[in-house]
Protein backbone atom coordinates (compact mmCIF):
# COMPACT_ATOMS: atom_id res chain seq x y z
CA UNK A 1 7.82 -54.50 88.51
CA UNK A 2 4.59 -53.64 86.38
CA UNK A 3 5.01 -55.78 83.13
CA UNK A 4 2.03 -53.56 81.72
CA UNK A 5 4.14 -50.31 81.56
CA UNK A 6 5.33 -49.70 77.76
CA UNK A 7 9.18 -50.51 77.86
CA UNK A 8 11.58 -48.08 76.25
CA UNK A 9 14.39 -47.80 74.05
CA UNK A 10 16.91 -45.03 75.76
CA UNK A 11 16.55 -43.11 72.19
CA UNK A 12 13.18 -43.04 73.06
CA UNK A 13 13.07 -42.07 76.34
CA UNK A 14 15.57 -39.68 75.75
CA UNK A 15 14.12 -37.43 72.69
CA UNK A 16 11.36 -37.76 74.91
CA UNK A 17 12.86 -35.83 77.60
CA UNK A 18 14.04 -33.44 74.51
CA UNK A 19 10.67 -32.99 73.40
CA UNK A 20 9.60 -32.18 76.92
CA UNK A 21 12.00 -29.38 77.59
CA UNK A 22 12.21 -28.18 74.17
CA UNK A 23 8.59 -27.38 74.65
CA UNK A 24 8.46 -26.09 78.64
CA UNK A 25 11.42 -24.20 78.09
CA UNK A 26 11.45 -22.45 74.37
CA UNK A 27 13.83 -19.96 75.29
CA UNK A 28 16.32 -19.32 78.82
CA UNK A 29 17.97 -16.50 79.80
CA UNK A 30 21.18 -17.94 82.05
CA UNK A 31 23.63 -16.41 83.90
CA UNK A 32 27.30 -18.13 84.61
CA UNK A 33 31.27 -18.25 84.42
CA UNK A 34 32.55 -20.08 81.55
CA UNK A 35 34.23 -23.38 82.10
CA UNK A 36 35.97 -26.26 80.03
CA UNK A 37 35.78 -23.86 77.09
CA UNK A 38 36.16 -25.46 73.39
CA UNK A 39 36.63 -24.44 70.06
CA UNK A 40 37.82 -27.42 67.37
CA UNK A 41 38.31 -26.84 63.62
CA UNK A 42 34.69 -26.46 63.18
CA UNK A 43 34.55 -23.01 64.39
CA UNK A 44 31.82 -23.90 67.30
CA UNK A 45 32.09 -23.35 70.88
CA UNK A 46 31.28 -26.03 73.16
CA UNK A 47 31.54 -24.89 77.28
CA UNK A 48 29.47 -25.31 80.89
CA UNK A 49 27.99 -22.54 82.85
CA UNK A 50 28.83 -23.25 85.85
CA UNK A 51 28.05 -21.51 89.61
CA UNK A 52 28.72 -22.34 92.91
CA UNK A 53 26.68 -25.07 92.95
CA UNK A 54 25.62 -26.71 89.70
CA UNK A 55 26.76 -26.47 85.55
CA UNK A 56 25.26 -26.93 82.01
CA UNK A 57 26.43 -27.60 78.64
CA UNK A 58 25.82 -24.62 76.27
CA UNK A 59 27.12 -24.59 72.79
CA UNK A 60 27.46 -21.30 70.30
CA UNK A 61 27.36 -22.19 66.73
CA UNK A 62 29.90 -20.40 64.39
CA UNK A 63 27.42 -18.79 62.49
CA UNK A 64 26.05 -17.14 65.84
CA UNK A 65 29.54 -15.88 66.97
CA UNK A 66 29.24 -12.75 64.40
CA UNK A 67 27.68 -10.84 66.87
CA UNK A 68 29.73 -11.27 69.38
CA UNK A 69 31.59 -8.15 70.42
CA UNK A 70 33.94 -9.77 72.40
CA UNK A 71 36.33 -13.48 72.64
CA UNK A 72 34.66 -16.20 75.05
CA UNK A 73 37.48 -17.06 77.65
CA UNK A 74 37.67 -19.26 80.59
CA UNK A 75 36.45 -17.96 83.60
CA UNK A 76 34.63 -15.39 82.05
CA UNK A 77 31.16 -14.29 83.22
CA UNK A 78 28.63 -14.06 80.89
CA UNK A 79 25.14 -13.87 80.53
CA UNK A 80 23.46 -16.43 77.64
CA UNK A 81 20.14 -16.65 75.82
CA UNK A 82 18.92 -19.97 73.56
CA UNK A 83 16.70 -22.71 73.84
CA UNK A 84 16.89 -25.67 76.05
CA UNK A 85 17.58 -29.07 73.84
CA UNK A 86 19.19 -32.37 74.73
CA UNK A 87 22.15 -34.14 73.06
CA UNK A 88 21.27 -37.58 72.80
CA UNK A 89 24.37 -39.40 72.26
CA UNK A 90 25.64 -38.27 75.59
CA UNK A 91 21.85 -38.48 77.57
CA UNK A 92 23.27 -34.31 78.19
CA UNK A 93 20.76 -31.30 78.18
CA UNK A 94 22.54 -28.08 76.98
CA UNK A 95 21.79 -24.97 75.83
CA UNK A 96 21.81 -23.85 72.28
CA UNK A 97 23.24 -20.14 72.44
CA UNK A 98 21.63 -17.35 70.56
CA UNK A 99 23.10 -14.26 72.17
CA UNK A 100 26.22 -14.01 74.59
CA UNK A 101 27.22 -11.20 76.30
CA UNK A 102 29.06 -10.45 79.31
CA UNK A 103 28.25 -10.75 82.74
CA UNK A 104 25.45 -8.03 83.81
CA UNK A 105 24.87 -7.06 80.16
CA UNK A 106 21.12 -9.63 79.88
CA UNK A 107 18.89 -7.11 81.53
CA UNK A 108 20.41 -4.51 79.08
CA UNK A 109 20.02 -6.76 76.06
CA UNK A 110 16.42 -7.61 76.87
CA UNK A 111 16.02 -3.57 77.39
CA UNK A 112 17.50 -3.12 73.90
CA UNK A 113 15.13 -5.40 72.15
CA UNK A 114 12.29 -3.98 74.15
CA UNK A 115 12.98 -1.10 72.69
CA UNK A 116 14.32 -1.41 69.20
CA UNK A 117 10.86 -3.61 68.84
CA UNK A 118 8.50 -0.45 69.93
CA UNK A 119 11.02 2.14 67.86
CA UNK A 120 10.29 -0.39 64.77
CA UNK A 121 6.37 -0.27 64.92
CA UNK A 122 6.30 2.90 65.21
CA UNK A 123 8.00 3.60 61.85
CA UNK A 124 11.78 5.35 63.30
CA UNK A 125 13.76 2.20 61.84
CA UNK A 126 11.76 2.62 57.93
CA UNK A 127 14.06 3.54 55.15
CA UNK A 128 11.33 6.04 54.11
CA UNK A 129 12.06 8.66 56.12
CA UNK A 130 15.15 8.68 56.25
CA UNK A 131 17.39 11.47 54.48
CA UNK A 132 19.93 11.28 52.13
CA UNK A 133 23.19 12.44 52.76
CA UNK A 134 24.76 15.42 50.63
CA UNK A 135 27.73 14.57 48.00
CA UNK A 136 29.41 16.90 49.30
CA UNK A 137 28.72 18.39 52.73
CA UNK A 138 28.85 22.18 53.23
CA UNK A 139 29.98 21.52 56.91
CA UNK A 140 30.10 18.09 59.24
CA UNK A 141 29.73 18.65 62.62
CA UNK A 142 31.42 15.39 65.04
CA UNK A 143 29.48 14.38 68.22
CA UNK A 144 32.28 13.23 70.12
CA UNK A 145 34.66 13.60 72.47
CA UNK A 146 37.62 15.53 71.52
CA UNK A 147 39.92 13.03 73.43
CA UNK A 148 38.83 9.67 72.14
CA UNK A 149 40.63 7.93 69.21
CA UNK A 150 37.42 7.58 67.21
CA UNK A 151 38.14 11.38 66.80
CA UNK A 152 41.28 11.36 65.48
CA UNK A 153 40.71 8.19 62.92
CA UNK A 154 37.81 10.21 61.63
CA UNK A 155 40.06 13.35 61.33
CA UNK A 156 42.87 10.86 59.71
CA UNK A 157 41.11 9.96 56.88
CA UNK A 158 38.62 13.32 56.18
CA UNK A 159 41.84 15.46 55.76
CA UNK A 160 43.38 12.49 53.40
CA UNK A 161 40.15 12.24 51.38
CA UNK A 162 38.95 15.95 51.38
CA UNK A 163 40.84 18.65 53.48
CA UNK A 164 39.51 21.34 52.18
CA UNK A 165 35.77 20.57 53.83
CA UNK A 166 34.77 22.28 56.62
CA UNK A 167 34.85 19.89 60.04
CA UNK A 168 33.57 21.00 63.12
CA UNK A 169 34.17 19.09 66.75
CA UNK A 170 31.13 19.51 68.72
CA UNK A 171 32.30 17.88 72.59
CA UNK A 172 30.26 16.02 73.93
CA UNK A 173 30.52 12.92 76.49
CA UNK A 174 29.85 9.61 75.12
CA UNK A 175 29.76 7.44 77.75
CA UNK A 176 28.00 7.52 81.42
CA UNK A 177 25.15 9.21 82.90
CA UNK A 178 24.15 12.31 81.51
CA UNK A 179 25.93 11.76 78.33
CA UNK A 180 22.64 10.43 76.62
CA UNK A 181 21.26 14.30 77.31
CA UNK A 182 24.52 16.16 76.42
CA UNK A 183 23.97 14.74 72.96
CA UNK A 184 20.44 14.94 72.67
CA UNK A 185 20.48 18.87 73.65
CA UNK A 186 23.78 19.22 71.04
CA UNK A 187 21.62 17.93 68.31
CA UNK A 188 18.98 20.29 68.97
CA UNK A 189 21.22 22.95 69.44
CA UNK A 190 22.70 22.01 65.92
CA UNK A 191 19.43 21.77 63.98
CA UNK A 192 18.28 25.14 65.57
CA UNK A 193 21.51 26.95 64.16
CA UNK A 194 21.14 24.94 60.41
CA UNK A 195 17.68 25.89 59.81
CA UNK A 196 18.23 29.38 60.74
CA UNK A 197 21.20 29.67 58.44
CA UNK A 198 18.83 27.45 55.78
CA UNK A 199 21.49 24.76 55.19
CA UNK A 200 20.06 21.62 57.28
CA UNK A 201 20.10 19.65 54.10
CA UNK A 202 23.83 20.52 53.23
CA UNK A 203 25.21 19.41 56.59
CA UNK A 204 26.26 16.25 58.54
CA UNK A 205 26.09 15.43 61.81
CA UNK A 206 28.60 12.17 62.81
CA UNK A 207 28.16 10.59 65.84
CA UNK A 208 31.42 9.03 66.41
CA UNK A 209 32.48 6.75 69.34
CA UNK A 210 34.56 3.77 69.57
CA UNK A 211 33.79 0.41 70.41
CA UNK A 212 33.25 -1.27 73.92
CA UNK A 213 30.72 -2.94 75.76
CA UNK A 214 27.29 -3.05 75.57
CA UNK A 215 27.40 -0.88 78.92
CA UNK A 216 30.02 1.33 77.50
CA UNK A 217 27.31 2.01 74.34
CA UNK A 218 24.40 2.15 76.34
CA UNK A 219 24.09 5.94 75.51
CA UNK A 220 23.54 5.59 72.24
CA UNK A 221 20.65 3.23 73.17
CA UNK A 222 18.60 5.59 75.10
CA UNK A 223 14.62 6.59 73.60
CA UNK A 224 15.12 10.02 73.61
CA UNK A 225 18.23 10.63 72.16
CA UNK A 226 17.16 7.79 69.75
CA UNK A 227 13.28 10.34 68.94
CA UNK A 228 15.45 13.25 68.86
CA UNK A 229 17.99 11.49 65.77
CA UNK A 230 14.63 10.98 64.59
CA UNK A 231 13.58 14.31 64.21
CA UNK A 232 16.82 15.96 63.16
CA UNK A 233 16.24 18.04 59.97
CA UNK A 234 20.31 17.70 59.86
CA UNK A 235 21.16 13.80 58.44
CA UNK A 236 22.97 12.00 60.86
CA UNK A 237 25.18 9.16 60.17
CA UNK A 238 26.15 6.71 63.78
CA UNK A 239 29.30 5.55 63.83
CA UNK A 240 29.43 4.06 67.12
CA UNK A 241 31.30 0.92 67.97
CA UNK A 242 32.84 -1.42 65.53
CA UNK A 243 31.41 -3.59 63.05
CA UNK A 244 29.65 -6.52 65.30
CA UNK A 245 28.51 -3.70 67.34
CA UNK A 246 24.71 -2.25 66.92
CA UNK A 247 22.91 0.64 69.19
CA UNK A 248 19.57 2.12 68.73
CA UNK A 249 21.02 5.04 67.29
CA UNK A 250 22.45 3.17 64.31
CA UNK A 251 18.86 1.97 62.91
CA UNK A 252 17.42 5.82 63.73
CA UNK A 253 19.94 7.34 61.96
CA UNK A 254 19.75 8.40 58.15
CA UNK A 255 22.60 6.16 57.64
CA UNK A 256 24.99 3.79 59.84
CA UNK A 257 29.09 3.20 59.95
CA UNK A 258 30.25 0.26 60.93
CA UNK A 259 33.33 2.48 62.58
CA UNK A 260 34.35 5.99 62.39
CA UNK A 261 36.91 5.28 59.72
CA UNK A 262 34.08 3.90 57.92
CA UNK A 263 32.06 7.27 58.69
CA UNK A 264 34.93 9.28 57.12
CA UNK A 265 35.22 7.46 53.56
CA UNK A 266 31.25 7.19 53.43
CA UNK A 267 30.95 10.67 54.11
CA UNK A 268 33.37 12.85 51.99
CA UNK A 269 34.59 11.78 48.55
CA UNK A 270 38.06 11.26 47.64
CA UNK A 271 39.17 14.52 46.57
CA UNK A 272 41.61 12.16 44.23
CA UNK A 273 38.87 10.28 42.98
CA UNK A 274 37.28 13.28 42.38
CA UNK A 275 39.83 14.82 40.43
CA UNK A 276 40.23 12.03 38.28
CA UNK A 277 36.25 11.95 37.55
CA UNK A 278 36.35 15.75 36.72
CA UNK A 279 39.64 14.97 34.43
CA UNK A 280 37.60 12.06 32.67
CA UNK A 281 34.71 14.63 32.30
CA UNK A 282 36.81 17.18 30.91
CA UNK A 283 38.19 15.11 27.80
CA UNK A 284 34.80 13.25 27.14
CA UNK A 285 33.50 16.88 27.44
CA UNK A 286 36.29 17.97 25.28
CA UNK A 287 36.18 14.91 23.26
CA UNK A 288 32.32 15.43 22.72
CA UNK A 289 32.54 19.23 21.55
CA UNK A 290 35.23 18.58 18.97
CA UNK A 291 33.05 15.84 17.68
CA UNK A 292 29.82 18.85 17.96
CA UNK A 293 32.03 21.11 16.09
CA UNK A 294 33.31 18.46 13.37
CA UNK A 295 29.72 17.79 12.56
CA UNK A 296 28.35 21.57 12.61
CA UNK A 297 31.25 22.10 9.83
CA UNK A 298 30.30 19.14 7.69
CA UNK A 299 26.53 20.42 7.92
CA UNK A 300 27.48 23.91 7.16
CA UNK A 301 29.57 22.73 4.24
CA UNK A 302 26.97 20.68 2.94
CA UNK A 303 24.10 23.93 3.54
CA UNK A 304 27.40 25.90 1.49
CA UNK A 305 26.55 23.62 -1.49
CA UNK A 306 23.41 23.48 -1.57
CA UNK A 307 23.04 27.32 -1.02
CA UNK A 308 25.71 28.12 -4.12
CA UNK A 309 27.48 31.21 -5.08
CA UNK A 310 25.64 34.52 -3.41
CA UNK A 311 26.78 36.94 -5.82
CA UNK A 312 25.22 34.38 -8.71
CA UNK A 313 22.05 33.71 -6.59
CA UNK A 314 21.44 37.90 -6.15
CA UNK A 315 21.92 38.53 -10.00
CA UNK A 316 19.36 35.86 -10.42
CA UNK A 317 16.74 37.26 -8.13
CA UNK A 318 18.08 40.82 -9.64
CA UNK A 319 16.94 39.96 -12.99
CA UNK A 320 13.65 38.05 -11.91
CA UNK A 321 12.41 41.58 -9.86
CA UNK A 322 13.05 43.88 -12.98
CA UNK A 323 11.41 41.09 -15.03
CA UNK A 324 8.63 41.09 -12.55
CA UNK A 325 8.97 45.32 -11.99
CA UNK A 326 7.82 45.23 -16.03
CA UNK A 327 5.41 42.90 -16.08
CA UNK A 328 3.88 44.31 -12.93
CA UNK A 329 4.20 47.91 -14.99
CA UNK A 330 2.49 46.70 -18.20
CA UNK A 331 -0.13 44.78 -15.85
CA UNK A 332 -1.38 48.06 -14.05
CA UNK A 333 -1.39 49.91 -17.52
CA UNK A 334 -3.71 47.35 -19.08
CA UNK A 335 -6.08 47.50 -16.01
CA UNK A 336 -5.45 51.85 -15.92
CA UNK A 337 -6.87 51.28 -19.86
CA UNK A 338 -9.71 48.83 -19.28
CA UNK A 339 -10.49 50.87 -16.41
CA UNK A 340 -10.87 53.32 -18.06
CA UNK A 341 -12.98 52.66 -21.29
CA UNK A 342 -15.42 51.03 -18.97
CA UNK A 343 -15.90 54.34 -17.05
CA UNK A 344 -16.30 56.05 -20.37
CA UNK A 345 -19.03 53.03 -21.22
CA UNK A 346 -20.51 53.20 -18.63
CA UNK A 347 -20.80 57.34 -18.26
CA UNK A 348 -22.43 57.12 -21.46
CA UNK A 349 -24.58 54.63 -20.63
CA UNK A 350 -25.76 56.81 -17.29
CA UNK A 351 -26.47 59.74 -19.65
CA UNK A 352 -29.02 58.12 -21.04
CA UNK A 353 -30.47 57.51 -17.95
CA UNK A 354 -31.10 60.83 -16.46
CA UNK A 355 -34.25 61.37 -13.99
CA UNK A 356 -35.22 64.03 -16.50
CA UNK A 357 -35.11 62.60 -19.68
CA UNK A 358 -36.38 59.59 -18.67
CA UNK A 359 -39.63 61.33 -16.93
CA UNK A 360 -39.87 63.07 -20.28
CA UNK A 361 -40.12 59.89 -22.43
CA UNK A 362 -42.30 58.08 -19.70
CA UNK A 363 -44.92 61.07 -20.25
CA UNK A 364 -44.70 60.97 -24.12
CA UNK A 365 -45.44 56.89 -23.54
CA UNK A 366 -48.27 57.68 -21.27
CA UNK A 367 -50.21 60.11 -23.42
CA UNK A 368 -49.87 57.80 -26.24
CA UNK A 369 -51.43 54.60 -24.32
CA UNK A 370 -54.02 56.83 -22.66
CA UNK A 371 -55.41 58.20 -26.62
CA UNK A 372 -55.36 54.33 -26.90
CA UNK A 373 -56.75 53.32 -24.09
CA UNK A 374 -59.67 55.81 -24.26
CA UNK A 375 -60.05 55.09 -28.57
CA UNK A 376 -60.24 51.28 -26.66
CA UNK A 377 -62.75 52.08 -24.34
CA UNK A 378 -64.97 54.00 -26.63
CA UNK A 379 -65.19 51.29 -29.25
CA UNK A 380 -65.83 49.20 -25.99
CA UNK A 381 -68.46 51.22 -24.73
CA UNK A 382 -70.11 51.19 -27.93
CA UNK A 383 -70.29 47.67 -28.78
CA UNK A 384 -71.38 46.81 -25.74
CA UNK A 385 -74.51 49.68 -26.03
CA UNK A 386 -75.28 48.41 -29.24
CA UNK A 387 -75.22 44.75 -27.40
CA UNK A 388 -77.51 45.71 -24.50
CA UNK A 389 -79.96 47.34 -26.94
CA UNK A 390 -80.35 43.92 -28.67
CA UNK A 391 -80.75 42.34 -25.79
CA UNK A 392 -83.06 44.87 -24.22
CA UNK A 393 -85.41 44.47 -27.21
CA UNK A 394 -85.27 40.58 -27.17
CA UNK A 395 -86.24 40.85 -23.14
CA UNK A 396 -88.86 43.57 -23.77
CA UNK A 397 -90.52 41.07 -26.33
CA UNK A 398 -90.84 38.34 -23.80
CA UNK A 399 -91.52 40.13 -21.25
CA UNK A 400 -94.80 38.61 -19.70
CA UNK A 401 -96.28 42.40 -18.50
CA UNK A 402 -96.31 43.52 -22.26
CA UNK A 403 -99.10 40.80 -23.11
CA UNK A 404 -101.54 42.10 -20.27
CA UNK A 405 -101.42 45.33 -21.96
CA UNK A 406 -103.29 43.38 -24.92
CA UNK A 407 -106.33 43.30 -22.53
CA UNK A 408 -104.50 39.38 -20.69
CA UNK A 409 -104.73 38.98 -16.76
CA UNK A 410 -102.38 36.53 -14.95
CA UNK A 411 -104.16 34.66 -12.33
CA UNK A 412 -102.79 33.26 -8.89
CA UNK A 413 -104.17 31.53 -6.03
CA UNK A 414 -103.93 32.83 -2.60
CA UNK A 415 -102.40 31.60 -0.99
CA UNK A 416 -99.25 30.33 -2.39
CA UNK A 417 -99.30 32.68 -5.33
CA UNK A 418 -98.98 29.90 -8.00
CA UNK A 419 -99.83 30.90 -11.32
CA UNK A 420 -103.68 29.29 -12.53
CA UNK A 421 -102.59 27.80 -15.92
CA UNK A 422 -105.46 25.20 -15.54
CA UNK A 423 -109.25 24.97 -14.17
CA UNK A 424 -108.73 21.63 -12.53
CA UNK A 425 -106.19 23.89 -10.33
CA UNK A 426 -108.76 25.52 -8.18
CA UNK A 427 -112.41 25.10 -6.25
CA UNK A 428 -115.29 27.42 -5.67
CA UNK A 429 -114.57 29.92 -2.87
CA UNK A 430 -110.53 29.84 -3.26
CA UNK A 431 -109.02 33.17 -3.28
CA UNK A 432 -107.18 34.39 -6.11
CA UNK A 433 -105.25 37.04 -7.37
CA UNK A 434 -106.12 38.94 -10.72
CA UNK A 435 -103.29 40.91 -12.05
CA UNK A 436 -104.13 43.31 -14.85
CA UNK A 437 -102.26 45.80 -17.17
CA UNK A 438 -102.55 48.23 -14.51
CA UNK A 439 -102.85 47.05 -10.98
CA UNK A 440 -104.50 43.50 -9.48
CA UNK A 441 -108.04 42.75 -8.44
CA UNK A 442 -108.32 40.10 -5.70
CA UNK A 443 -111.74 37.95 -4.89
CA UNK A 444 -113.00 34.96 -4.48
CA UNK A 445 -114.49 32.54 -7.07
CA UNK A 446 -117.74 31.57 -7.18
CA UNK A 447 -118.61 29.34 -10.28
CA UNK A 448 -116.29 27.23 -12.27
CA UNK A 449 -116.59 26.52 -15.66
CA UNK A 450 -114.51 23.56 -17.19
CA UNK A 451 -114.80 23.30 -20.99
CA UNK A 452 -114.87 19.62 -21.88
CA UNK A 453 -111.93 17.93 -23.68
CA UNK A 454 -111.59 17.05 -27.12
């Protein structure tokens, strides 16, 4: 013995061993006959699988037999899938059931999650697209076959609830191979006939099928007949099975039944029910106009008052328009008057101002102011005659020209042609110019004489 090895406690050892197959094994998919089957007053089932050669504990909580679709018995052979745990009190490894089904039926179960998983991404299983159903269908058409009973407890309870709808049986087979196309090609067949008559929307199709196995409902779990639910412009409702039972076609269709009974009451109303809402509707409908028509009188009594006596009201307003005739009469006679003396004012006042006599008095103005005018300009012309004279006489006397006729010269140098006023101006030999009375003598100077100054 190695007295270095850890030493442990059987708890130990054994949710070891737990831990290790817990985690190797997650999930098991076992095949077996049931044996030493128990169910105590806690609602569990506690059994073995068992073959010819070895057993295992399995256990199916209470809460997990829901789904079951049929009773566990001994000797039965059935097909299990859970997870691999130990029970440590008893040192036992069992299995922990999740799904039971009969013997044959795991390969079909792992099928059906296959493909209820794929259907589900892709969007068939979404509540989005799916229809609604009408209140009241024009027609439903039943997928079935006309000899099951799932027939005839649909037919039970539509002709209780509503006989007067119209039900058609559409046979079809519901189980076994083929019977997955005979009801795809019906619902085709039915969609092709609603949308030509334009009524898709005001129809029902039922699928309707009893319970069984999952083997026995294996047609209702087939892809195509599951895309072509999908596609029906018709709502469907699937009521296949009973209540623990679920196919593919029951989370494709627009709605699901738990049974064919169920299919029936969710499907037509209760023509009593009805009744009884149209009654209620009728006296709150009743109740509601009376109560319209009570009000309407109270507001037509109280318009009444307020209104008055007619016959009163039109001698009022009868009195007011020949009041208002008169004044309106005496009001277009006063204008007619004023009108007319201001015409008369005014047609005088134009007479006055005709072209003609008006040109007349403009040309008795204008020969007046032009005798003025010209008596103005004379006496103008005059005094200013008389003025130039003075003036002429005052220039002639200054004029410089008149002294040279007194025997004066006026003397400039040349050039420049400034007057001489003074000796000291010029030199010998400068030109100058001489001008006389009568024309100028030029020359140049030859002797200066400067008298002396004083």
């Amino acid at each position: 013995m190695n007295y270095t090895d850890k030493i442990q406690s059987v708890t130990e050892l054994t949710r070891s061993i737990r831990g290790l197959l817990e985690t190797e094994f997650p999930f098991v998919t076992v095949k077996g006959q049931i044996t030493n089957l128990k169910k105590p007053y806690s609602g569990h089932i506690y059994c073995s699988l068992r073959d010819q050669e070895a057993q295992i504990r399995i256990v199916l909580f209470k809460s997990q037999q829901r789904w079951l679709s049929f009773t566990p018995q001994e000797g039965m052979e059935v097909v299990c899938r859970g997870r691999l745990s130990v029970y440590e009190p008893r040192g036992e490894y069992q299995i922990i059931v999740d799904t039971l089904e009969r013997g044959g039926a795991g390969s079909l179960q792992i099928a059906f999650e296959e493909l209820k998983n794929r259907l589900q991404r892709e969007g068939l299983f979404s509540p989005a697209r799916k229809k609604p159903l009408p209140f009241l269908p024009e027609k439903i058409t039943l997928l079935t076959s006309p000899s099951g009973a799932a027939l005839y407890d649909f037919l039970r309870l539509a002709l209780l609830r509503f006989p007067a709808c119209h039900l058609e049986i559409f046979p079809v087979r519901v189980q076994g191979e083929g019977s997955a196309l005979d009801i795809t090609t019906a619902l085709s067949l039915l969609n092709k006939r609603a949308e030509e008559s334009g009524t898709a929307s005001d129809q029902v199709i039922v699928l309707c099928r009893g319970g069984g196995s999952i083997e026995d409902l294996w047609t209702f779990n087939d892809e195509k007949l599951a895309r072509a639910i999908a596609d029906s412009a018709v709502p469907v409702v699937s009521a296949v099975g009973h209540d623990v039972d679920f196919t593919i076609a029951d989370f494709v269709a627009d709605h699901r039944s738990a049974t064919p009974t169920s299919a029936a009451r969710e499907v037509l109303p209760n023509k009593d029910t009805l009744n009884s809402d149209i009654l209620k509707l009728q006296k709150r409908l009743a109740t509601a106009l009376i109560h319209k028509m009570r009000t309407r009188r109270q507001h037509l009594l109280l318009l009444r008052r307020r209104l008055g006596d007619p016959v009163s009201i039109l001698t009022h307003h009868r009195l007011r328009l020949d009041s208002l005739q008169m004044r309106l009469i005496t009001g277009i006679r006063t204008l007619i008057n004023y009108k007319r003396h201001r015409s008369q004012s005014t047609f005088i006042r134009f007479e006055g101002q005709k072209p003609d006599l008006r040109i007349a008095r403009w040309k008795m103005q204008l020969g007046t102011e032009t005798e003025r005018m010209i008596i103005f300009m004379r006496r103008i012309l005059d005094g200013k005659t008389s003025q130039l004279a003075t003036l002429s006489s005052r220039l002639e006397s200054m004029n410089p020209l008149a002294v040279l006729e007194r025997g004066y010269a006026i003397v400039r140098k040349i050039p420049g042609c400034g007057v001489i006023d003074d000796s000291t101006k010029i030199e010998e030999n400068d030109r100058i110019d001489i001008r006389l009375h009568k024309g100028s003598v030029r020359g140049r100077l030859i002797e200066i004489s400067r008298d002396e100054e004083t």
